[in-house]
N, C-alpha and C. Protein backbone atom coordinates (compact mmCIF):
# COMPACT_ATOMS: atom_id res chain seq x y z
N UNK A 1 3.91 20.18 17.81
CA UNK A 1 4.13 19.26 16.71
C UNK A 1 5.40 19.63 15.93
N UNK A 2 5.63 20.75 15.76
CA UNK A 2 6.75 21.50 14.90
C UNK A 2 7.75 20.99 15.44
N UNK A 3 7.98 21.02 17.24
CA UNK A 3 9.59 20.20 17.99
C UNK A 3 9.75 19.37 17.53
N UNK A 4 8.40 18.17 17.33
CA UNK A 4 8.79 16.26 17.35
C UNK A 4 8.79 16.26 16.38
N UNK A 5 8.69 17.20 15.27
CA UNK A 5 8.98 16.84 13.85
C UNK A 5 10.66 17.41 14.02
N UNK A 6 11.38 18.27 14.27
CA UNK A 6 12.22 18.61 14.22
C UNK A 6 13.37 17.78 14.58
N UNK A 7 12.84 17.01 15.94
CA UNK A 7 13.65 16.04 16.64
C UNK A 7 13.60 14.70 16.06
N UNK A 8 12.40 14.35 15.45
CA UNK A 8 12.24 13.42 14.39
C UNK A 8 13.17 13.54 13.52
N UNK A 9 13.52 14.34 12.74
CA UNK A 9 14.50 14.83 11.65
C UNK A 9 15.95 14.74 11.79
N UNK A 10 15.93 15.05 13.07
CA UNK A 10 17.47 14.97 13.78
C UNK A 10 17.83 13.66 14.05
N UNK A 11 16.66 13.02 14.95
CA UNK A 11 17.81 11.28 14.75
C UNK A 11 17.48 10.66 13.37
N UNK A 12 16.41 10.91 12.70
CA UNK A 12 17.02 10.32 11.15
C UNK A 12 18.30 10.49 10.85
N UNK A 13 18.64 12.15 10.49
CA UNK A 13 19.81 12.67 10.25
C UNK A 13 20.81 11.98 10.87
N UNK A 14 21.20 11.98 12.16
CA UNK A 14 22.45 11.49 13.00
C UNK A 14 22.34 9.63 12.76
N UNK A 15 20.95 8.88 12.41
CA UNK A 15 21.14 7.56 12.10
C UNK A 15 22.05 7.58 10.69
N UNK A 16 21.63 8.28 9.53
CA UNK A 16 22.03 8.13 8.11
C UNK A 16 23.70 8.01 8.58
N UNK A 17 24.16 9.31 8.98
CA UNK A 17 25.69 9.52 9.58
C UNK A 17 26.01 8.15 9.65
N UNK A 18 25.39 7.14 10.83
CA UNK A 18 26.00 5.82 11.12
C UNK A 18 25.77 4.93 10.16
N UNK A 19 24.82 4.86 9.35
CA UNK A 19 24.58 3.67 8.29
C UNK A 19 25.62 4.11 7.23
N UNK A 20 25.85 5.59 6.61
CA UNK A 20 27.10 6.16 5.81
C UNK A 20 28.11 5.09 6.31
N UNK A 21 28.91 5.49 7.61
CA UNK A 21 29.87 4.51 8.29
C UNK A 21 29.74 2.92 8.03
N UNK A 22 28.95 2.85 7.93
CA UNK A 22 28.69 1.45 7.92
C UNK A 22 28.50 0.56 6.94
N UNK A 23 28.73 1.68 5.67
CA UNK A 23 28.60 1.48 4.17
C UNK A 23 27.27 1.05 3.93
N UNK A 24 26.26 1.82 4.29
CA UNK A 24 24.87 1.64 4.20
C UNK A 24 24.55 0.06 4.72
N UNK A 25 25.23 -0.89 5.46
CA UNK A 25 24.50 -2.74 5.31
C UNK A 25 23.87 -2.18 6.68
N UNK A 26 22.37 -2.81 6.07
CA UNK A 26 21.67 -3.02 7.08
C UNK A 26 21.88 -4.06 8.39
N UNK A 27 22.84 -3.86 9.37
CA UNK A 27 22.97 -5.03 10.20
C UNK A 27 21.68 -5.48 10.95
N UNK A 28 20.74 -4.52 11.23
CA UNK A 28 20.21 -4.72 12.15
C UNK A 28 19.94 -4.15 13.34
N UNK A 29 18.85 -4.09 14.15
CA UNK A 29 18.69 -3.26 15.07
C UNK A 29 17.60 -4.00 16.12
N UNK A 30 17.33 -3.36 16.81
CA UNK A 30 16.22 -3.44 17.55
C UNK A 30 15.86 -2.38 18.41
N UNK A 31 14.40 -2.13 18.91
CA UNK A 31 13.46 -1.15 18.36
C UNK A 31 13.80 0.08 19.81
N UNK A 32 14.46 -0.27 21.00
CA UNK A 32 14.61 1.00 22.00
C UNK A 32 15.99 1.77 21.11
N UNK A 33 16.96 1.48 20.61
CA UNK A 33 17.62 2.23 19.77
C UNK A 33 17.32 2.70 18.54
N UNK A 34 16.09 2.29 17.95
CA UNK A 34 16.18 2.50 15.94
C UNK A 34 15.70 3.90 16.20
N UNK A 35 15.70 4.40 14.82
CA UNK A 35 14.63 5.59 14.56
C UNK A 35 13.41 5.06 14.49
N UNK A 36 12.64 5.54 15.08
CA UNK A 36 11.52 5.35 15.32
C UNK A 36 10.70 5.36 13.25
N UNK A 37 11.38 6.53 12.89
CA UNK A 37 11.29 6.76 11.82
C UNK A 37 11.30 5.64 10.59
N UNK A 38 11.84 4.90 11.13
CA UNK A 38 12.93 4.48 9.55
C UNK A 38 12.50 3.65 8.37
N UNK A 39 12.49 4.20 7.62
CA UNK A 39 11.72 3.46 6.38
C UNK A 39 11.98 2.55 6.07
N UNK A 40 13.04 1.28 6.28
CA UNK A 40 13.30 0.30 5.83
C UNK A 40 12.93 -0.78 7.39
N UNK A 41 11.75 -0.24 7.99
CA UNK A 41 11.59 -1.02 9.50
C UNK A 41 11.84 -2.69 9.09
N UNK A 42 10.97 -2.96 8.26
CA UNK A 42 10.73 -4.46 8.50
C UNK A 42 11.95 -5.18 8.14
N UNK A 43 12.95 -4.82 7.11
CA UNK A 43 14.22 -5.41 6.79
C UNK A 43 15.09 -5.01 8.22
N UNK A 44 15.72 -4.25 8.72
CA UNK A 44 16.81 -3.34 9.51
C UNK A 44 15.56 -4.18 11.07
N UNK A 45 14.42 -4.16 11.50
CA UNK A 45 14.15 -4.71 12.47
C UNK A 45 14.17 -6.47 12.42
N UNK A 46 13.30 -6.72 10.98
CA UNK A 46 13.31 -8.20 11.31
C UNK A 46 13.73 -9.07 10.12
N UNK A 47 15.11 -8.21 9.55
CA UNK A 47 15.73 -9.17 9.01
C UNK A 47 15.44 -9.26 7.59
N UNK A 48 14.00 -9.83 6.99
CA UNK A 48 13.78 -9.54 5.65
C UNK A 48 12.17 -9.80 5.67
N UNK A 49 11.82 -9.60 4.66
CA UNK A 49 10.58 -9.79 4.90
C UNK A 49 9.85 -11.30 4.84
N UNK A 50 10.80 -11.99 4.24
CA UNK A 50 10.38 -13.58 4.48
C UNK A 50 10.24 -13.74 5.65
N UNK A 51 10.84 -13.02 7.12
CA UNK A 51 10.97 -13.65 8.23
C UNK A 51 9.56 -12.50 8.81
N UNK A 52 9.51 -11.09 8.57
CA UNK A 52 8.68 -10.64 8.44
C UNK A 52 7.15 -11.28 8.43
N UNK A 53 6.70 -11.89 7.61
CA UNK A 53 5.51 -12.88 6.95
C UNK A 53 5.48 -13.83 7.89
N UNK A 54 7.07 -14.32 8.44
CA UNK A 54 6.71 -15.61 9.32
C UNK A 54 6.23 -15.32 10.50
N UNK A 55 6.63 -14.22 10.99
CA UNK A 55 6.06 -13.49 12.44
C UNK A 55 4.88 -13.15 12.51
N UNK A 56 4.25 -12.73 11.31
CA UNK A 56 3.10 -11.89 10.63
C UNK A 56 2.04 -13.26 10.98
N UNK A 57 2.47 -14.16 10.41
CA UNK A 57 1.65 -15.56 10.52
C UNK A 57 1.48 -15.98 11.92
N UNK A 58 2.30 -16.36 12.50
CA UNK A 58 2.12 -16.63 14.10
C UNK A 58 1.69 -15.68 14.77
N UNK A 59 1.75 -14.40 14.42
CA UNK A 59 1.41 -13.11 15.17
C UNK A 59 -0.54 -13.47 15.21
N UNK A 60 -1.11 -13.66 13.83
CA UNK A 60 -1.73 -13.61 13.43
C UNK A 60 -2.75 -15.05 14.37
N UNK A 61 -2.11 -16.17 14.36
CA UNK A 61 -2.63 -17.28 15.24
C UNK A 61 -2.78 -16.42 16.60
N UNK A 62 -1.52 -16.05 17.16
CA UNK A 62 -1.28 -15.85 19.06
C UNK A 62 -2.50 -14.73 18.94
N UNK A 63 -2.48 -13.75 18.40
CA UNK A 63 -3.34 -12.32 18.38
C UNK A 63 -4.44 -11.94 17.27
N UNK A 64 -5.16 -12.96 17.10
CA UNK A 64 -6.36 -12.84 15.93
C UNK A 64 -7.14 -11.19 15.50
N UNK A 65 -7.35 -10.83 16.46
CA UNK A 65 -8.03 -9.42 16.69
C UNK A 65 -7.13 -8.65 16.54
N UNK A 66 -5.58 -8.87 16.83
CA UNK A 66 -5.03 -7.47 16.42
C UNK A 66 -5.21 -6.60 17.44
N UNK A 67 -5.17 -7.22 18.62
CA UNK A 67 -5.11 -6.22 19.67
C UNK A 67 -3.65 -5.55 20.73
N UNK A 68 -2.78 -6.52 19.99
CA UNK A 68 -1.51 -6.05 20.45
C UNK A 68 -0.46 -5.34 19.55
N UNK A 69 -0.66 -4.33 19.57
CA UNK A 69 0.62 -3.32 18.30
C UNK A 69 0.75 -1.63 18.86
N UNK A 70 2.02 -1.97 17.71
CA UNK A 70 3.12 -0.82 18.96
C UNK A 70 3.52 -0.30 17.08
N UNK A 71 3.81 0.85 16.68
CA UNK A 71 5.06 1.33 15.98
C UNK A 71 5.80 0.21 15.46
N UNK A 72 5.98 0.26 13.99
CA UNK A 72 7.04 -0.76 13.60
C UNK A 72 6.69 -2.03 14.25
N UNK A 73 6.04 -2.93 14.86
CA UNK A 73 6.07 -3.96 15.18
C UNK A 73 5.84 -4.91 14.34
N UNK A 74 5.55 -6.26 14.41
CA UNK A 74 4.72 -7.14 13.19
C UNK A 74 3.16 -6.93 13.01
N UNK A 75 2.72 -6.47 12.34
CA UNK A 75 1.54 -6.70 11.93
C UNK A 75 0.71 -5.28 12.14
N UNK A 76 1.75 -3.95 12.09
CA UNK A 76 1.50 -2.70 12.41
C UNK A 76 0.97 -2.03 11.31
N UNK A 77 1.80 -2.88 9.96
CA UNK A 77 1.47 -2.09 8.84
C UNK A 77 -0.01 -2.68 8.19
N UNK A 78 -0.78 -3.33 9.09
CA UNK A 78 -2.26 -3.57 8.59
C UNK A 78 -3.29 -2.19 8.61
């Protein structure tokens, strides 16, 4: 546990480096490159959270039970 926290720490660290560069704007990402980590998932993955809610809603029709979720996805933070 002590490594994947360590290595956890490290691509935070080396992401901040690029958002610094980038004058902190969230452009955007998607999820085989992000930090797995990253505290601002739902803005930096899907944009804002208005669009967030809209996914959240259809997620919610297609997958009632909540049987499909991954990390950061829509409807992860239930």
């Amino acid at each position: 546990m002590e490594t994947q926290n360590m290595i956890a720490a490290d691509i935070t660290s080396r992401l901040q480096i690029l958002d610094t560069l980038s004058n902190d704007a969230l452009f955007g990402s998607y999820l085989n490159v992000a930090d797995p980590n990253e505290p601002n998932w739902k803005q930096r993955f899907f944009d804002s959270q208005a669009m967030y809610d809209r996914l959240k809603s259809i997620k919610q029709v297609a997958d009632p039970q909540g049987l499909f979720i991954c990390k950061n996805c829509v409807g992860s933070d239930d």
